[in-house]
Protein backbone atom coordinates (compact mmCIF):
# COMPACT_ATOMS: atom_id res chain seq x y z
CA UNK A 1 -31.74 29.59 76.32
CA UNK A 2 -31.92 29.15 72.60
CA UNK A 3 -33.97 25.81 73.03
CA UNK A 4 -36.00 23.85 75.23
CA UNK A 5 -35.79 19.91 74.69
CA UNK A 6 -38.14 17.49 76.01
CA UNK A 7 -37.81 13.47 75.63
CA UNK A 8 -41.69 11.78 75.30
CA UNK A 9 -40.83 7.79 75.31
CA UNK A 10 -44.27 6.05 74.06
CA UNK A 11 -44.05 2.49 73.22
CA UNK A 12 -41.40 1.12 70.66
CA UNK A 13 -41.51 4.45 69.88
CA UNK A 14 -39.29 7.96 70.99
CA UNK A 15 -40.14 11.39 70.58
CA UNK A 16 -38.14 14.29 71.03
CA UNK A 17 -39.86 18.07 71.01
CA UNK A 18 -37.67 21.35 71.34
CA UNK A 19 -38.56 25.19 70.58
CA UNK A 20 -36.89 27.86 69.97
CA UNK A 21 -36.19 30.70 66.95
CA UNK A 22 -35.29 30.93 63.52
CA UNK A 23 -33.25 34.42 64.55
CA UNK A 24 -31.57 32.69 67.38
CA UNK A 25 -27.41 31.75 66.26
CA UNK A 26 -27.98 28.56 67.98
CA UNK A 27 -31.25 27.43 66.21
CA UNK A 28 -29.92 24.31 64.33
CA UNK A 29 -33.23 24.05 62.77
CA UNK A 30 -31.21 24.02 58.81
CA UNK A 31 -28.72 21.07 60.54
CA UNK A 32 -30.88 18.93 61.04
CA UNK A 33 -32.88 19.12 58.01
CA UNK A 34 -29.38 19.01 55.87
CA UNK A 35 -28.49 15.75 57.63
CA UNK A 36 -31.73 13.73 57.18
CA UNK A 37 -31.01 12.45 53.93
CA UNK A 38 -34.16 9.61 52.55
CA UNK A 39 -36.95 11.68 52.71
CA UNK A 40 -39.86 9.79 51.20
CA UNK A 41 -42.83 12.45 51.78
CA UNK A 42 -42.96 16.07 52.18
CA UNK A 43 -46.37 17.74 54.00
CA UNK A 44 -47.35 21.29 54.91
CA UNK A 45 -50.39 22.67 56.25
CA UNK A 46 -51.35 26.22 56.15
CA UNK A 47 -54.08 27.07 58.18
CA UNK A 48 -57.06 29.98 56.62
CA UNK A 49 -55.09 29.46 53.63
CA UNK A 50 -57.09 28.84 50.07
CA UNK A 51 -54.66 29.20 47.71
CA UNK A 52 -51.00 28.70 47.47
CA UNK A 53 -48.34 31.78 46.92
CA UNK A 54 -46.81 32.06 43.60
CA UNK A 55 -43.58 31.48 45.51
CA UNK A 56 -44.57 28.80 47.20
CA UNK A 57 -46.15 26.75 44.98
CA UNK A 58 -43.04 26.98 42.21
CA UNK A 59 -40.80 25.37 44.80
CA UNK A 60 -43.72 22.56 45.05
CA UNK A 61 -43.63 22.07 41.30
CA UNK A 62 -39.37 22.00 41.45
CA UNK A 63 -38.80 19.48 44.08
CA UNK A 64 -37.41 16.66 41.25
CA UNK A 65 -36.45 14.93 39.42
CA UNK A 66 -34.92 11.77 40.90
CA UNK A 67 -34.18 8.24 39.48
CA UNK A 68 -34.51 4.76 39.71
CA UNK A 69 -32.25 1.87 38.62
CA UNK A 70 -32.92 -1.52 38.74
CA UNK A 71 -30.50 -4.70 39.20
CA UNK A 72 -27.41 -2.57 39.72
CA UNK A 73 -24.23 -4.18 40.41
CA UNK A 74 -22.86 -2.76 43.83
CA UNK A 75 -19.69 -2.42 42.16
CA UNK A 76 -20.49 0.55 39.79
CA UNK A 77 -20.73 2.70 42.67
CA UNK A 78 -17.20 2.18 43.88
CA UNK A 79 -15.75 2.88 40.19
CA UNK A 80 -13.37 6.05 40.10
CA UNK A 81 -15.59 7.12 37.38
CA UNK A 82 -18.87 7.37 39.29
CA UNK A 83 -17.21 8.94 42.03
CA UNK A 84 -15.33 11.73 40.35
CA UNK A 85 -18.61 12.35 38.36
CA UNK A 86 -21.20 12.22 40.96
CA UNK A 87 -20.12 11.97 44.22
CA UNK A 88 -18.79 15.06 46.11
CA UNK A 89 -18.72 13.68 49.85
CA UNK A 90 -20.34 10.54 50.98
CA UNK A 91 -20.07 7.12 52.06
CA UNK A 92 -21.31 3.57 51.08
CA UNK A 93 -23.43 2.14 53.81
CA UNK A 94 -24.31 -1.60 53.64
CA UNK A 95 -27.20 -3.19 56.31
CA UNK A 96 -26.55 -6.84 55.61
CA UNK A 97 -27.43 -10.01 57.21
CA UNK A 98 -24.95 -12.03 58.63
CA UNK A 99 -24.61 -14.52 55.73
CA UNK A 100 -23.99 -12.41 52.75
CA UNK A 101 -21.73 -10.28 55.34
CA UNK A 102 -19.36 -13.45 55.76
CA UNK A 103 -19.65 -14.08 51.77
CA UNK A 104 -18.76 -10.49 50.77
CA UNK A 105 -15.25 -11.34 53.25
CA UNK A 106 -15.60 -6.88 54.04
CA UNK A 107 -14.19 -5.76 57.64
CA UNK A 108 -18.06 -4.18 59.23
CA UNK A 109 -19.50 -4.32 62.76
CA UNK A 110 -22.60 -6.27 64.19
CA UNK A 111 -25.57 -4.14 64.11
CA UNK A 112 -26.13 -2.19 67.59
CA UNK A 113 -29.53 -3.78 67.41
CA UNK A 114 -29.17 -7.64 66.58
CA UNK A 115 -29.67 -8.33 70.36
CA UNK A 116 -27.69 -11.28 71.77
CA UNK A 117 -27.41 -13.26 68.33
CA UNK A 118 -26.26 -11.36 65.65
CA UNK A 119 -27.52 -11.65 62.46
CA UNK A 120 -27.11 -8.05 60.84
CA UNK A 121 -23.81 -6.27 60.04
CA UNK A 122 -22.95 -3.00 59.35
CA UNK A 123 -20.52 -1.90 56.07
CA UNK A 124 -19.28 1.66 55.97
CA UNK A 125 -17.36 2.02 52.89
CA UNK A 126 -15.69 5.82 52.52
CA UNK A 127 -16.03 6.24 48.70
CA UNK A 128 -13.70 9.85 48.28
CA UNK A 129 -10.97 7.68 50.60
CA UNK A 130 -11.27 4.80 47.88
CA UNK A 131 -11.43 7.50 44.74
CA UNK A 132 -8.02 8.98 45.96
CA UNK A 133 -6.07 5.27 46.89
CA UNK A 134 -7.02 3.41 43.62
CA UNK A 135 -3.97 1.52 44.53
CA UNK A 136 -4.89 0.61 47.74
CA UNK A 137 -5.53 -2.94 49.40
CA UNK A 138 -8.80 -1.46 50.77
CA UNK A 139 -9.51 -0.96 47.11
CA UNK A 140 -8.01 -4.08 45.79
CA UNK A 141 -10.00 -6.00 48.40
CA UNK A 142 -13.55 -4.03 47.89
CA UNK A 143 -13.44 -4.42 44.10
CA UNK A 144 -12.92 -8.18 44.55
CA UNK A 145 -15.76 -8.51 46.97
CA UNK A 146 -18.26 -6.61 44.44
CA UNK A 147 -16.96 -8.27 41.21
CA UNK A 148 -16.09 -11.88 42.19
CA UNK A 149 -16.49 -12.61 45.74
CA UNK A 150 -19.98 -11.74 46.08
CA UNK A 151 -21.45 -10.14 43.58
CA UNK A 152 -24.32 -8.19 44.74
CA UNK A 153 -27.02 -6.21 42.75
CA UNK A 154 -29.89 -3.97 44.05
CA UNK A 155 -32.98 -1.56 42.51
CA UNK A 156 -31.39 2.07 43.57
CA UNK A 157 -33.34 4.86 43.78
CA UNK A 158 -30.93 8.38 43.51
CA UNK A 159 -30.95 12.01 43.51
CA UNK A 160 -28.13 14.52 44.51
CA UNK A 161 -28.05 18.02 44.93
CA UNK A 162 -28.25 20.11 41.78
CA UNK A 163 -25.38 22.01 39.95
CA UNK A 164 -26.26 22.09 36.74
CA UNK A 165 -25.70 19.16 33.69
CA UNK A 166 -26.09 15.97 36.02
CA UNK A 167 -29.92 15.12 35.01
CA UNK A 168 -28.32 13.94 31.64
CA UNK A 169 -25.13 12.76 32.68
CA UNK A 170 -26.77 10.47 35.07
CA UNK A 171 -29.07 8.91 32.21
CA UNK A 172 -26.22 8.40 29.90
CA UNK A 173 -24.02 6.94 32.65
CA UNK A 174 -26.68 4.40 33.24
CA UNK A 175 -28.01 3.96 30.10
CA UNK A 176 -26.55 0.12 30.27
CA UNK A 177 -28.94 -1.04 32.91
CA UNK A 178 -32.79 0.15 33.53
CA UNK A 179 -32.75 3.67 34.37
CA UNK A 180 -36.02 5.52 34.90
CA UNK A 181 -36.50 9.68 35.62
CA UNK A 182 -39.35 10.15 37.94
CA UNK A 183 -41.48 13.11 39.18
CA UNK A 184 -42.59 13.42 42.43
CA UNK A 185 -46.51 13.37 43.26
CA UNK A 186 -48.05 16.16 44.14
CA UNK A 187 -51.32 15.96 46.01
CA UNK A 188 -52.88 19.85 46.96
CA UNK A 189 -56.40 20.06 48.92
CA UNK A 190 -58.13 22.36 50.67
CA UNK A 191 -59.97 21.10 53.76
CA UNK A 192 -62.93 23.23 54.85
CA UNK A 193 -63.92 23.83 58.24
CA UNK A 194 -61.32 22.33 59.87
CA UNK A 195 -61.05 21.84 63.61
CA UNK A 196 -57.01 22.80 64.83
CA UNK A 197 -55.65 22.84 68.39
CA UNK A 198 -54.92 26.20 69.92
CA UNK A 199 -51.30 26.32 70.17
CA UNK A 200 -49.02 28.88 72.31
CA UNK A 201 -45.38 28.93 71.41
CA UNK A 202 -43.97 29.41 74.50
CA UNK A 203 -45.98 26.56 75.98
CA UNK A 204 -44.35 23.23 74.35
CA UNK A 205 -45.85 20.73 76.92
CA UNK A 206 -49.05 22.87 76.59
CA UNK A 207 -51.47 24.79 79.73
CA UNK A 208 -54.45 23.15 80.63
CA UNK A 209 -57.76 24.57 78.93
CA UNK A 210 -55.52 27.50 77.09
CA UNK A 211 -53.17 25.73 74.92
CA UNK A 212 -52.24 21.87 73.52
CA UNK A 213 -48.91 20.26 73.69
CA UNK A 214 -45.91 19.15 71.03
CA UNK A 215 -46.91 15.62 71.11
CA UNK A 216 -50.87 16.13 71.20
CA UNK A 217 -50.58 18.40 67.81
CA UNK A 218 -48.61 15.44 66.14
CA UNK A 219 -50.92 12.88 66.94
CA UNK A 220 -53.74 15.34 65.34
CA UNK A 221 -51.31 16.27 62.23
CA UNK A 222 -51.06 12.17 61.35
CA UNK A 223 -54.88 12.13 61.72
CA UNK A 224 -54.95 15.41 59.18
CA UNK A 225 -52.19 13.63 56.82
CA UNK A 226 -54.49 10.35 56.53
CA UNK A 227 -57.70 11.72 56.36
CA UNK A 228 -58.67 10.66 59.24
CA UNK A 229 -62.54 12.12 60.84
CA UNK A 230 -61.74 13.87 63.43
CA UNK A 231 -65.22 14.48 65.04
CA UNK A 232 -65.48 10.91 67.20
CA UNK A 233 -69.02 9.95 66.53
CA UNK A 234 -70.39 6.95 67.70
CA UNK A 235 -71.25 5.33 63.91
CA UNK A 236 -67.77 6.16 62.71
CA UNK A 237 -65.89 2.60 63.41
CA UNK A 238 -62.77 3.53 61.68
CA UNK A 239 -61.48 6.30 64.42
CA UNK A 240 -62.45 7.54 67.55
CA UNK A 241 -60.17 10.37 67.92
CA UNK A 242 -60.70 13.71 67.99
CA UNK A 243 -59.40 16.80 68.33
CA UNK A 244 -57.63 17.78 71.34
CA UNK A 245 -58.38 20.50 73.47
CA UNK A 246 -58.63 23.77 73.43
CA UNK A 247 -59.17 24.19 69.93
CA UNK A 248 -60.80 26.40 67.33
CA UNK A 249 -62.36 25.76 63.64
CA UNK A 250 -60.73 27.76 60.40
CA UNK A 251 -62.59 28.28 57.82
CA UNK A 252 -60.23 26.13 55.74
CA UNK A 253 -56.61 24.87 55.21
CA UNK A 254 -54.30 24.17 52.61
CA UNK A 255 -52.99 20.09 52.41
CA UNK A 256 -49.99 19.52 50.31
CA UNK A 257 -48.26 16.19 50.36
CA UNK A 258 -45.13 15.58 47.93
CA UNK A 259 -44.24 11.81 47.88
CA UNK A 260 -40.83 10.51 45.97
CA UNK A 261 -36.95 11.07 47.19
CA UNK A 262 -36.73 14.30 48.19
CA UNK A 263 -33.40 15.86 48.99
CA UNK A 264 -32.70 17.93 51.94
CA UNK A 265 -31.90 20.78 50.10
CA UNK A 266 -35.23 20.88 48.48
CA UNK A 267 -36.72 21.07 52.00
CA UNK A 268 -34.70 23.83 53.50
CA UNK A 269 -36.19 26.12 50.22
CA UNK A 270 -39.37 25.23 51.56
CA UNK A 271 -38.93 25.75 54.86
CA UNK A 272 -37.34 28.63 54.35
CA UNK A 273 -40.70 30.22 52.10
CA UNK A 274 -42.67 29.24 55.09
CA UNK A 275 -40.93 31.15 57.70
CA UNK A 276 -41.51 33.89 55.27
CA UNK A 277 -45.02 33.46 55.02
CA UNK A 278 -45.82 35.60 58.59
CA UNK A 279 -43.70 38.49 56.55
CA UNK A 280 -47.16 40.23 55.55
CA UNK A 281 -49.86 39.78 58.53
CA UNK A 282 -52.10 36.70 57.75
CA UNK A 283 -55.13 34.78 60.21
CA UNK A 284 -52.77 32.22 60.83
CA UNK A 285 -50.90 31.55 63.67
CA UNK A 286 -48.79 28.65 62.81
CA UNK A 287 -48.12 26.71 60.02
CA UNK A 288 -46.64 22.94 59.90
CA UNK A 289 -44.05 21.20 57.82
CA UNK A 290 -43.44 17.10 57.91
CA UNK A 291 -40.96 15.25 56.79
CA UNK A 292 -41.06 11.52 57.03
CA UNK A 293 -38.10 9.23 55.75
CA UNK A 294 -37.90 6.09 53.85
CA UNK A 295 -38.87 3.00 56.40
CA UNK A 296 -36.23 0.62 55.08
CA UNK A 297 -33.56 3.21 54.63
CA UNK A 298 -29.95 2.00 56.57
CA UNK A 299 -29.50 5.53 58.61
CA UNK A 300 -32.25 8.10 59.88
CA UNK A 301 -30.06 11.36 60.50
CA UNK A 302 -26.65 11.72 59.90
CA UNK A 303 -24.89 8.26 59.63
CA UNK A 304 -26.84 6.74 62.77
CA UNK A 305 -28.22 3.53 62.36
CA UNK A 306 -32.03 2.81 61.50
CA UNK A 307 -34.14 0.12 62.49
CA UNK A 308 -36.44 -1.29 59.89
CA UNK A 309 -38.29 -4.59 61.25
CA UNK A 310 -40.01 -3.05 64.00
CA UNK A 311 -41.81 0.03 61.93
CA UNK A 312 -39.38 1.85 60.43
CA UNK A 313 -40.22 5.44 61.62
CA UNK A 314 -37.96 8.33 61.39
CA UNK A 315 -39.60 11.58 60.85
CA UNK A 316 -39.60 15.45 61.57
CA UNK A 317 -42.33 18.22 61.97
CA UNK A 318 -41.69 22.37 62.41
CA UNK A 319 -44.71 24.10 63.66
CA UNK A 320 -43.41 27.59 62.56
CA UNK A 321 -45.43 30.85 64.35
CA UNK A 322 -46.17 33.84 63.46
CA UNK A 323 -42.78 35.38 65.20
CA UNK A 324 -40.62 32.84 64.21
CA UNK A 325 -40.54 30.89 67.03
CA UNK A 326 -40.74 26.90 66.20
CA UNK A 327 -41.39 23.71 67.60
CA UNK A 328 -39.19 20.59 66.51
CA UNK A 329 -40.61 17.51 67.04
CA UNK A 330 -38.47 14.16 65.54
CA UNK A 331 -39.47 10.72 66.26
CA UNK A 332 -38.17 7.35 65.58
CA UNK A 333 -38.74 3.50 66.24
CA UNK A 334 -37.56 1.39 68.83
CA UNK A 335 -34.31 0.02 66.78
CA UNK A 336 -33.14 3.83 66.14
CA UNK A 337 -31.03 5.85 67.90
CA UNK A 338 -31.77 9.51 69.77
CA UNK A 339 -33.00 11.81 67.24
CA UNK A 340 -29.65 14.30 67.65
């Protein structure tokens, strides 16, 4: 078998853990990171690490620029202009509720999660369909919904993948309205003595006394990510937790956190330099990589509707070893579909 999948269901909450290889043909470890589009923060951990590779850390440094608009008409996105310019493949995708769905008079569907009285709607809008029927109804009707019907307007945030003279082109395009280029923040630490779990890859739910499980290293990662002591001593009234067991203490770790909109193909660069990390023998014997996504975005992967008023979680973690196997672990809220 190429993978092993478990399903963890905590509350409002589900998990999903799998393992398998980086050399296997089946891995779909690259799918899945293509198809989760919002990423809002970025976070490896490199155990016995001090300081970053040159590789490594250039990637870091490269992982913008994106931009933000504000009070943009919905209808400049539907323009054949903007499409033919920006847009390679894609679609529109509207989470409204269900008054300014009736006013914009668009064909959509309730939301899967509006329970027994709906009051959120659903608008897919296929933007290369409209670019190449200009002269369509569907057209016709969608341009009179933006411009006249309902006129909508929205701060946009946006970043696509790179080929080359689009940084400028997208300043000038916008250079009407309140465009901004942003950076994303970089925050790199080095924790010292750090207490880890001891991890085996071949044991994803974990052995008692000789190795933790999937879900216990991702509860101790968030505590890692936030700072969090992990020593559970009685005057500390923030947290009690601590690490799980077994575990052992490196002499230090490498934290770095990358917060903006991060595109997917940024990611796969980095995961890719980590699964090269284990080319030359180092103390380590995992490293981790964490992706979490924007909480109010409309979709987690792929095109499946996301839940936003209940927590808004959709995220993803590799634990990558030392001979290429990996754990996946993806979780999302309770308004969210399986991770796929």
């Amino acid at each position: 078998m190429a993978t092993l999948r478990r399903l963890r269901e905590v509350p409002r909450h589900l998990l999903v853990c799998e393992k398998s290889n980086f050399g296997h043909d089946k891995s779909r470890h690259r799918h899945l990171v293509e198809t989760h589009y919002h990423n809002y923060r970025v976070s490896f951990l490199i155990p016995e690490c001090g300081i970053l590779s040159k590789e490594l850390k250039n990637l870091v440094m490269e992982t913008g620029p994106y931009y933000s608009v504000k009070n943009l008409p919905l209808h400049e996105l539907i323009t054949h202009e903007f499409i033919n310019t920006f847009v390679k493949k894609g679609k529109l995708i509207l989470s409204l509720d269900k008054d300014t769905y009736e006013e914009t008079g668009l064909q959509g569907r309730p939301s899967q999660y509006s329970g027994r009285k709906i009051m959120k709607f659903i608008v897919s809008i296929d933007l290369m369909d409209l670019s190449f029927n200009l002269n369509s109804k569907k057209y016709e009707r969608v341009c009179w919904s933006f411009k006249e019907k309902k006129p909508l307007e929205f701060d946009f945030l946006l970043a696509w993948h790179h080929t080359g003279a689009e940084e400028s082109t997208m300043m000038s395009y916008f250079s009407n309205y309140r465009i901004q280029e942003h950076q994303p923040k970089i925050a790199l630490s080095t924790v010292p003595e750090l207490q880890c779990p001891v991890l085996r890859s071949s044991a994803l739910r974990g052995e008692p006394e000789a190795a933790c499980s999937a879900p216990e290293l991702l509860d101790w990662l968030g505590a890692v990510f936030s700072h969090a002591e992990l020593n559970n001593e009685p005057h500390n009234f923030i947290s009690a937790y601590c690490c799980p067991q077994p575990s052992t203490v490196v002499a230090k770790a490498y934290l770095c956190t990358i917060t903006g909109f991060i595109l997917p193909e940024k990611i796969c660069l980095l995961l890719e330099q980590l699964c090269r990390y284990f080319d030359e023998p180092k103390l380590a014997p995992w490293v981790t990589l964490s992706v979490q996504g924007f909480a109010d975005s409309p979709v987690s992967w792929r095109e499946n509707e996301h839940g936003f008023r209940k927590g808004g979680e959709h995220l993803y973690n590799f634990v990558i070893f030392n001979n290429q196997d990996y754990w996946l672990q993806m979780a999302v809220g309770a308004n969210d579909d399986c991770p796929p």
